[in-house]
Protein backbone atom coordinates (compact mmCIF):
# COMPACT_ATOMS: atom_id res chain seq x y z
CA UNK A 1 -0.15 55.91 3.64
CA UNK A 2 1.98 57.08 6.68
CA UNK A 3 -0.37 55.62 9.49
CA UNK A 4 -0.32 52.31 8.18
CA UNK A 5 3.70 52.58 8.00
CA UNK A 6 4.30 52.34 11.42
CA UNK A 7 2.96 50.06 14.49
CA UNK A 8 0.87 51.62 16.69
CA UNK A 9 2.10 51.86 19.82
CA UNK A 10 -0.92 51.15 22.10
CA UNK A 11 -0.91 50.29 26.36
CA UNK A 12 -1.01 46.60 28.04
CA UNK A 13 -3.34 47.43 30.81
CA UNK A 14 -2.84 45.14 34.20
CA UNK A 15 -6.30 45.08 35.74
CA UNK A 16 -5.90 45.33 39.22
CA UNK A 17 -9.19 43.41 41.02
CA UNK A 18 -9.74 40.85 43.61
CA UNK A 19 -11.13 38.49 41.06
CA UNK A 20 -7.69 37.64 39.90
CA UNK A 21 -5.85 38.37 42.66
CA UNK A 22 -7.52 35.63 44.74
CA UNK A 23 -7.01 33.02 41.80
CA UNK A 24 -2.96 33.81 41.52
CA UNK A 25 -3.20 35.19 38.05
CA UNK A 26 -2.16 38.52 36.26
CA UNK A 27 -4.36 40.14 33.47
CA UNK A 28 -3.48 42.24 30.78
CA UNK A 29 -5.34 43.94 28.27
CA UNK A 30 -3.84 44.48 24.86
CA UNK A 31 -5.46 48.30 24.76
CA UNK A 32 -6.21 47.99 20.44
CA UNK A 33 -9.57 49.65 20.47
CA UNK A 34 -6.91 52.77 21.19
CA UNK A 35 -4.77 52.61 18.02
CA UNK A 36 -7.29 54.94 16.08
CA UNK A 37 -11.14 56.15 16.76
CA UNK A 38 -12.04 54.65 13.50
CA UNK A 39 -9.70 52.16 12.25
CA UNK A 40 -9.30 50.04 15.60
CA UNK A 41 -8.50 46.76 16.96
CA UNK A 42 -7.84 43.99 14.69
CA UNK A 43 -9.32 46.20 11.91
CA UNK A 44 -6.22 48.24 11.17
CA UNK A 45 -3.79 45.29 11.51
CA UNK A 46 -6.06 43.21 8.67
CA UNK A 47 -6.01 46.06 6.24
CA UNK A 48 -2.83 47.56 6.56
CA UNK A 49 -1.28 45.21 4.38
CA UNK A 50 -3.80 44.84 2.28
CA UNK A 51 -4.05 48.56 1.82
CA UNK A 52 -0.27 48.85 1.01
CA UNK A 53 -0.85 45.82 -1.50
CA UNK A 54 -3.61 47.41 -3.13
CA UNK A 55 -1.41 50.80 -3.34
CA UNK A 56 1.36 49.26 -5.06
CA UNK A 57 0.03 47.31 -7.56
CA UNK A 58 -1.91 49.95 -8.35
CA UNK A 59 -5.65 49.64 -7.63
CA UNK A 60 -7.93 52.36 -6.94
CA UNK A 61 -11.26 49.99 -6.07
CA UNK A 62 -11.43 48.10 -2.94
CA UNK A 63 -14.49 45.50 -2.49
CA UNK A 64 -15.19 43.90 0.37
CA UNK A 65 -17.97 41.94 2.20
CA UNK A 66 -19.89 42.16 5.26
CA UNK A 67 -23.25 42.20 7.49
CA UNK A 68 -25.41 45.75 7.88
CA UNK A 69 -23.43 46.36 10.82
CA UNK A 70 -19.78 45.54 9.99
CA UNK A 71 -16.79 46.90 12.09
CA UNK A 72 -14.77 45.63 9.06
CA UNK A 73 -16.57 47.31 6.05
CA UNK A 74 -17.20 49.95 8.45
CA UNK A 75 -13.18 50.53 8.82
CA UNK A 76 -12.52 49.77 5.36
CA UNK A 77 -15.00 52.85 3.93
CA UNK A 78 -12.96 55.37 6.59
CA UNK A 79 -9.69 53.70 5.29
CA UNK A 80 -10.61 53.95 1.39
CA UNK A 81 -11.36 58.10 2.00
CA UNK A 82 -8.24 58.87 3.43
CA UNK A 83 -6.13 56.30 1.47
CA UNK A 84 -7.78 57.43 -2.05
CA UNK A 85 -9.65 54.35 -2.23
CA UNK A 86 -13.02 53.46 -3.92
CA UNK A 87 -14.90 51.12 -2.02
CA UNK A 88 -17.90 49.46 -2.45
CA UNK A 89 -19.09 47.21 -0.04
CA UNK A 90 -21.19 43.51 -0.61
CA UNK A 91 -23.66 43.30 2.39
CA UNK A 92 -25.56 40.87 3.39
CA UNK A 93 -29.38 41.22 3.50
CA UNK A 94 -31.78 43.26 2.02
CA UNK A 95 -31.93 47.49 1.82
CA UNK A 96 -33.23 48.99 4.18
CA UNK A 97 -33.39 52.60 4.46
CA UNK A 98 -32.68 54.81 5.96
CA UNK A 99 -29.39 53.21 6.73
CA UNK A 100 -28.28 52.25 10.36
CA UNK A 101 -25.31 54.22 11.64
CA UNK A 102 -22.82 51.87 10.41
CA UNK A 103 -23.61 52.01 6.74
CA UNK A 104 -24.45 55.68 6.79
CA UNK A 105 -20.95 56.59 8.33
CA UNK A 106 -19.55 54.41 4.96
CA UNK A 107 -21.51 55.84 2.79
CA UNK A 108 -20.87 59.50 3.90
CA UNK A 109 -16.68 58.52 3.59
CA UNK A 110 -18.08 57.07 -0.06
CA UNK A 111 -18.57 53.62 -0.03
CA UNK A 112 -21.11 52.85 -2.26
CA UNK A 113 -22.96 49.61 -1.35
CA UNK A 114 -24.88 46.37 -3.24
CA UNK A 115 -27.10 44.12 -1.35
CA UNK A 116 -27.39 40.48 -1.37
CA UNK A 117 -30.08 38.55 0.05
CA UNK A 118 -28.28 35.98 2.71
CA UNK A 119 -28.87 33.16 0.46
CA UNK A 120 -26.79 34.71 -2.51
CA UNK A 121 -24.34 36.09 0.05
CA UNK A 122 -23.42 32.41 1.01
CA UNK A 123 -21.49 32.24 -2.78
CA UNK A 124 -18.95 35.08 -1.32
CA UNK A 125 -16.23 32.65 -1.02
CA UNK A 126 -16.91 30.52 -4.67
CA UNK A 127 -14.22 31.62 -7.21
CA UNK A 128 -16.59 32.05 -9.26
CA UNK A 129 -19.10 34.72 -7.86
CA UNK A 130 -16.09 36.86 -6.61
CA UNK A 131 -14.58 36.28 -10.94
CA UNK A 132 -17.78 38.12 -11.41
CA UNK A 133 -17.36 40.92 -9.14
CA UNK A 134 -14.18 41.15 -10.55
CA UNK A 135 -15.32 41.63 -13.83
CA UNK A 136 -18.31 43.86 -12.53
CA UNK A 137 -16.37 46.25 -10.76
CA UNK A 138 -12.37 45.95 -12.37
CA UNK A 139 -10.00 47.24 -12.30
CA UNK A 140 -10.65 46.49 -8.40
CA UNK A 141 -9.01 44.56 -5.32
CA UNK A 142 -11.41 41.75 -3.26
CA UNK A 143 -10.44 41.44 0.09
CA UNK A 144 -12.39 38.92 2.11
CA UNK A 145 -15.05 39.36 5.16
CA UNK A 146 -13.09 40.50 8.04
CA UNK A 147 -10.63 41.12 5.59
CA UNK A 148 -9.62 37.56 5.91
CA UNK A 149 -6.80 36.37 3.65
CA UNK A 150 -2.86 36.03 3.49
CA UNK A 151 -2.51 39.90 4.30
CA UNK A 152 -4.49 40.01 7.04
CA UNK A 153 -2.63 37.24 8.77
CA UNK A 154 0.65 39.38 8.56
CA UNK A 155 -0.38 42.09 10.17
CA UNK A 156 -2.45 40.59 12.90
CA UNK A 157 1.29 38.95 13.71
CA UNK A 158 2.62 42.12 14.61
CA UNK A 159 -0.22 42.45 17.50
CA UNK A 160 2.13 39.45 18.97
CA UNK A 161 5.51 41.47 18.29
CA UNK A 162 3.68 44.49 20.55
CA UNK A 163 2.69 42.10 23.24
CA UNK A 164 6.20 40.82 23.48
CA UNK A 165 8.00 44.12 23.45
CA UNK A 166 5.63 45.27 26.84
CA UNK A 167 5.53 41.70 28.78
CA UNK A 168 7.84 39.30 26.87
CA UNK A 169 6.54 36.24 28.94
CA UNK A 170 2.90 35.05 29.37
CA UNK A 171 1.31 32.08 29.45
CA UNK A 172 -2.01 33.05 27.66
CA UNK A 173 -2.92 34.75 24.93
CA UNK A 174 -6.61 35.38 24.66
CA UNK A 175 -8.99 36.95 21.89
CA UNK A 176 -12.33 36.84 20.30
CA UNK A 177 -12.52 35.11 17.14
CA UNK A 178 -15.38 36.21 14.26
CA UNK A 179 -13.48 34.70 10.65
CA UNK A 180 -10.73 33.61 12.54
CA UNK A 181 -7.91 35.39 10.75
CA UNK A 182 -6.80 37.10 13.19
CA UNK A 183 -6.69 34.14 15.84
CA UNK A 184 -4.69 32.45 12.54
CA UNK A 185 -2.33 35.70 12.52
CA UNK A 186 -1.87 35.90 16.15
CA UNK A 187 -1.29 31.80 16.20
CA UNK A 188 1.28 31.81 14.11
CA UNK A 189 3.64 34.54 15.76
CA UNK A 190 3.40 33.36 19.42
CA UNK A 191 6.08 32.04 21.31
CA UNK A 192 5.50 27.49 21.23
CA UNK A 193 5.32 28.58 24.97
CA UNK A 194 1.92 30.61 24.92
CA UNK A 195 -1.33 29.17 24.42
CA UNK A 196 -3.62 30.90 22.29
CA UNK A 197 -7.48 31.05 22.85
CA UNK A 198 -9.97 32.00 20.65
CA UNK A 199 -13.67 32.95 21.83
CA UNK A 200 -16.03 32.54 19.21
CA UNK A 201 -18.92 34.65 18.53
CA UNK A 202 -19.94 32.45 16.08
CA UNK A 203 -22.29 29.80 17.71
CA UNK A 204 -22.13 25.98 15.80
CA UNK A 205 -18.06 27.21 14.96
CA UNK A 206 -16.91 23.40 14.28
CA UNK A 207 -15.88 24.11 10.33
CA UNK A 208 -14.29 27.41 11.25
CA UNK A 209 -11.66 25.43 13.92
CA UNK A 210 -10.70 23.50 10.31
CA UNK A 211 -10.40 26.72 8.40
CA UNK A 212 -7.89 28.48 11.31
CA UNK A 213 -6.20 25.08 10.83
CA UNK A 214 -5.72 25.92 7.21
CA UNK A 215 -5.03 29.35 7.08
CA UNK A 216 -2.07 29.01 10.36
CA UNK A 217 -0.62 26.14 8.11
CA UNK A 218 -0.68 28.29 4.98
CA UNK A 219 1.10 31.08 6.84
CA UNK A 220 3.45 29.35 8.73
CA UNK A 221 3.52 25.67 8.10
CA UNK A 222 6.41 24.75 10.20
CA UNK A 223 4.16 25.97 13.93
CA UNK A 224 3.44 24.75 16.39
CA UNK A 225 1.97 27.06 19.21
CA UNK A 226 -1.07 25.38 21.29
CA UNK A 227 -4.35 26.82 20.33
CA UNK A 228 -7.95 26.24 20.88
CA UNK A 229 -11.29 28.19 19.69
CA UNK A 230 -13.89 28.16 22.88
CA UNK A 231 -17.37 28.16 21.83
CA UNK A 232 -19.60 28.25 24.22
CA UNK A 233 -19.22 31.49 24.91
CA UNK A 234 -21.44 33.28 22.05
CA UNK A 235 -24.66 34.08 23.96
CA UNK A 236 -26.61 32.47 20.93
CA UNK A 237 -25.07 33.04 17.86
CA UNK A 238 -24.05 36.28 16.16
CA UNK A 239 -24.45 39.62 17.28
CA UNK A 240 -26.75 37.85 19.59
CA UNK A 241 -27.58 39.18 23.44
CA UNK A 242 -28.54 37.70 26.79
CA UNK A 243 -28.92 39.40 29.74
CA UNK A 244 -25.81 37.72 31.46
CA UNK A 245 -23.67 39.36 28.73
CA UNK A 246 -25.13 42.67 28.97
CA UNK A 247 -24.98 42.53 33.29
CA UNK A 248 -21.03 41.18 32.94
CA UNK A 249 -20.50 44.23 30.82
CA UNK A 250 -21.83 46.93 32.73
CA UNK A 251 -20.08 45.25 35.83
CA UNK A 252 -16.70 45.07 33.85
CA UNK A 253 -16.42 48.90 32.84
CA UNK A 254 -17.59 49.79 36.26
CA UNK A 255 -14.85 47.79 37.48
CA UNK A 256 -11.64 48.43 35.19
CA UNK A 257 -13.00 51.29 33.37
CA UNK A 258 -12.63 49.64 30.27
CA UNK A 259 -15.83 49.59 27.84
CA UNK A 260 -16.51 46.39 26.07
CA UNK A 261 -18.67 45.41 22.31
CA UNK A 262 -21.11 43.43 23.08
CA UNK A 263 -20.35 41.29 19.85
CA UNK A 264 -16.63 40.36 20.35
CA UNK A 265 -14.64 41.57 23.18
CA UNK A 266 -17.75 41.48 25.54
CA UNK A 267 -18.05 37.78 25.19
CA UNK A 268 -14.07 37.40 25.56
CA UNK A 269 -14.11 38.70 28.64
CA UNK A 270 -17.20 37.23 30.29
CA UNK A 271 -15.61 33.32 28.88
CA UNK A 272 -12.51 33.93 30.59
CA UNK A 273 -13.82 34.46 33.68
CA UNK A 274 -15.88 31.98 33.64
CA UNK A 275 -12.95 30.20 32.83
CA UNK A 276 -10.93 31.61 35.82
CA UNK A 277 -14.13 30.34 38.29
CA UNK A 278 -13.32 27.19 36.86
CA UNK A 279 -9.70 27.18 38.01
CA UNK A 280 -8.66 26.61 34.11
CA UNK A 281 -5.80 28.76 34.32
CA UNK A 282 -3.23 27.69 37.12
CA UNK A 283 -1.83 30.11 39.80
CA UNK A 284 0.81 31.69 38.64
CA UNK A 285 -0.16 32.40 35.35
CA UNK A 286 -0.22 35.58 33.17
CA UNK A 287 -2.90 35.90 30.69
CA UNK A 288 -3.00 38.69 28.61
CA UNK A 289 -6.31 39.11 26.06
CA UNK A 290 -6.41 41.31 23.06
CA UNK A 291 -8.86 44.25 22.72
CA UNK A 292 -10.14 43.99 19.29
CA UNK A 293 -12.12 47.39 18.97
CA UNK A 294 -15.44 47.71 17.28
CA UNK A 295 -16.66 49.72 19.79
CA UNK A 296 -18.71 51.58 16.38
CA UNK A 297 -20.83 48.48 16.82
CA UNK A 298 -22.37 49.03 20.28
CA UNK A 299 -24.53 51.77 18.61
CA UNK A 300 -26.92 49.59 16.63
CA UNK A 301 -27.26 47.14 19.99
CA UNK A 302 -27.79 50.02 22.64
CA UNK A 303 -31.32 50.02 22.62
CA UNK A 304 -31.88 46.83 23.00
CA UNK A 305 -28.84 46.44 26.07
CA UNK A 306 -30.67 49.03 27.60
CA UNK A 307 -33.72 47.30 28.20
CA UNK A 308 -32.13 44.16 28.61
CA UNK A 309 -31.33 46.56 32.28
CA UNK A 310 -34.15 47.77 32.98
């Protein structure tokens, strides 16, 4: 459990391009997708504690939940092989074989899977069903989708602590936001003087700006940091693609060098700046936004970003 005993120390990137430059701002990239080629980004601050929890009370089953193409489930089967975890992993939707790269990576580090069709899948947060997977699969540990839960929150805290070490002043703080734990996390280190915002992916994300809300309280009651989730920035819905957000991202490595996922940090970057053509940050300000990883994602979406060019 070494690598999850120490915080990785990973680059704030200033990008360097006349977009910013002629609006008075400074950019930084939080560089996460570097912490590990597997378990990146947000990923390895959610588990980390989770993982240690799991260690010391003594559990040898992890179960988790997530969609065919999880980053999350994905990191968690990689985690539970070299951490001498079982996993099994509650996905959403039907089997279909064979399995897309995602699901066959997990199930080569030993994950083993059950599948849910999306209308049972829905129950994944009723005491209930997850009493039963407890009894189904116990002695075991549930962590939330996206690993979201108490846990999670703490380690996605010390992203802030990183930040502040490299740049200890900034106005904004900017990331994309999925179950919104680790916009919760995030939220409830920063300094009262930073303003957090949170791109959704999620499209319709009205009752997950109430559940942020309750997790920051229940992790910090006493903050009170500015944030707001931005959600008109999703490009549809879910793992959804248009050909705006495929262009942006070809012209945004080309430009910085720095590869984006089309199902998080892709949409990020293209809302802020669209945000920045909109003169919604002042001159003068430094904005730094969080690379979140999942770069194991882009493989299942190539294809279709790839004609999307054409």
């Amino acid at each position: 459990m070494d690598l999850l005993d120490h915080s990785p120390d990973t680059p704030l990137q200033k990008v360097d391009h006349p977009l910013f430059q002629q609006q008075g701002v400074e950019l930084y990239i939080k560089r996460e997708d570097l912490i590990h080629p597997l378990i990146s980004g947000n990923k390895w601050y959610k588990l980390k504690h989770n993982l240690q929890y799991a260690k010391q009370q003594g559990f040898s089953r992890l179960v988790s939940f997530g969609g065919a193409f999880s980053n999350h489930l994905h990191a968690l089967a990689f985690a539970g092989q070299q951490f001498g975890f079982e996993t099994i992993g509650i996905v959403r939707g039907e089997l279909i074989q064979p399995f897309n790269p995602t699901l066959a990576d997990a199930q080569q580090w030993g994950m083993q899977f059950e599948f849910l069709s999306r209308a049972a899948y829905r129950c994944r947060h009723d005491a209930e069903f997850v009493a039963q997977l407890v009894e189904k699969y116990e002695p075991c540990f549930v962590i939330p989708e996206g690993g979201a839960n108490q846990w999670a929150l703490k380690g996605c805290a010390d992203i802030v602590a990183g930040i502040d070490q490299q740049l200890p002043e900034y106005d904004y703080l900017c990331l994309p936001c999925g179950t919104g734990a680790t916009l919760a996390g995030v939220t409830a280190a920063a300094s009262h003087n930073t303003k957090v915002l949170g791109f959704s992916a999620l499209k319709g994300a009205v009752s997950l700006g109430d559940e942020i809300s309750n997790m920051i309280f229940e992790f910090s009651p006493d903050n009170f940091t500015q944030w707001q989730l931005l959600d008109e920035f999703h490009c549809g819905g879910f793992a959804k693609l248009s050909p705006q957000l495929v262009t942006f991202m070809r012209w945004w490595q080309q430009q910085t060098g720095i590869e984006l996922d089309p199902v998080y940090t892709g949409k990020m970057m293209m809302g802020l700046c669209e945000l920045l053509k909109r003169d919604y940050f002042p001159a003068g300000s430094k904005i730094v936004a969080v690379h979140t990883g999942g770069m194991q994602g882009v493989r299942g979406m190539q294809e279709q970003m790839e004609r999307m060019l054409a």
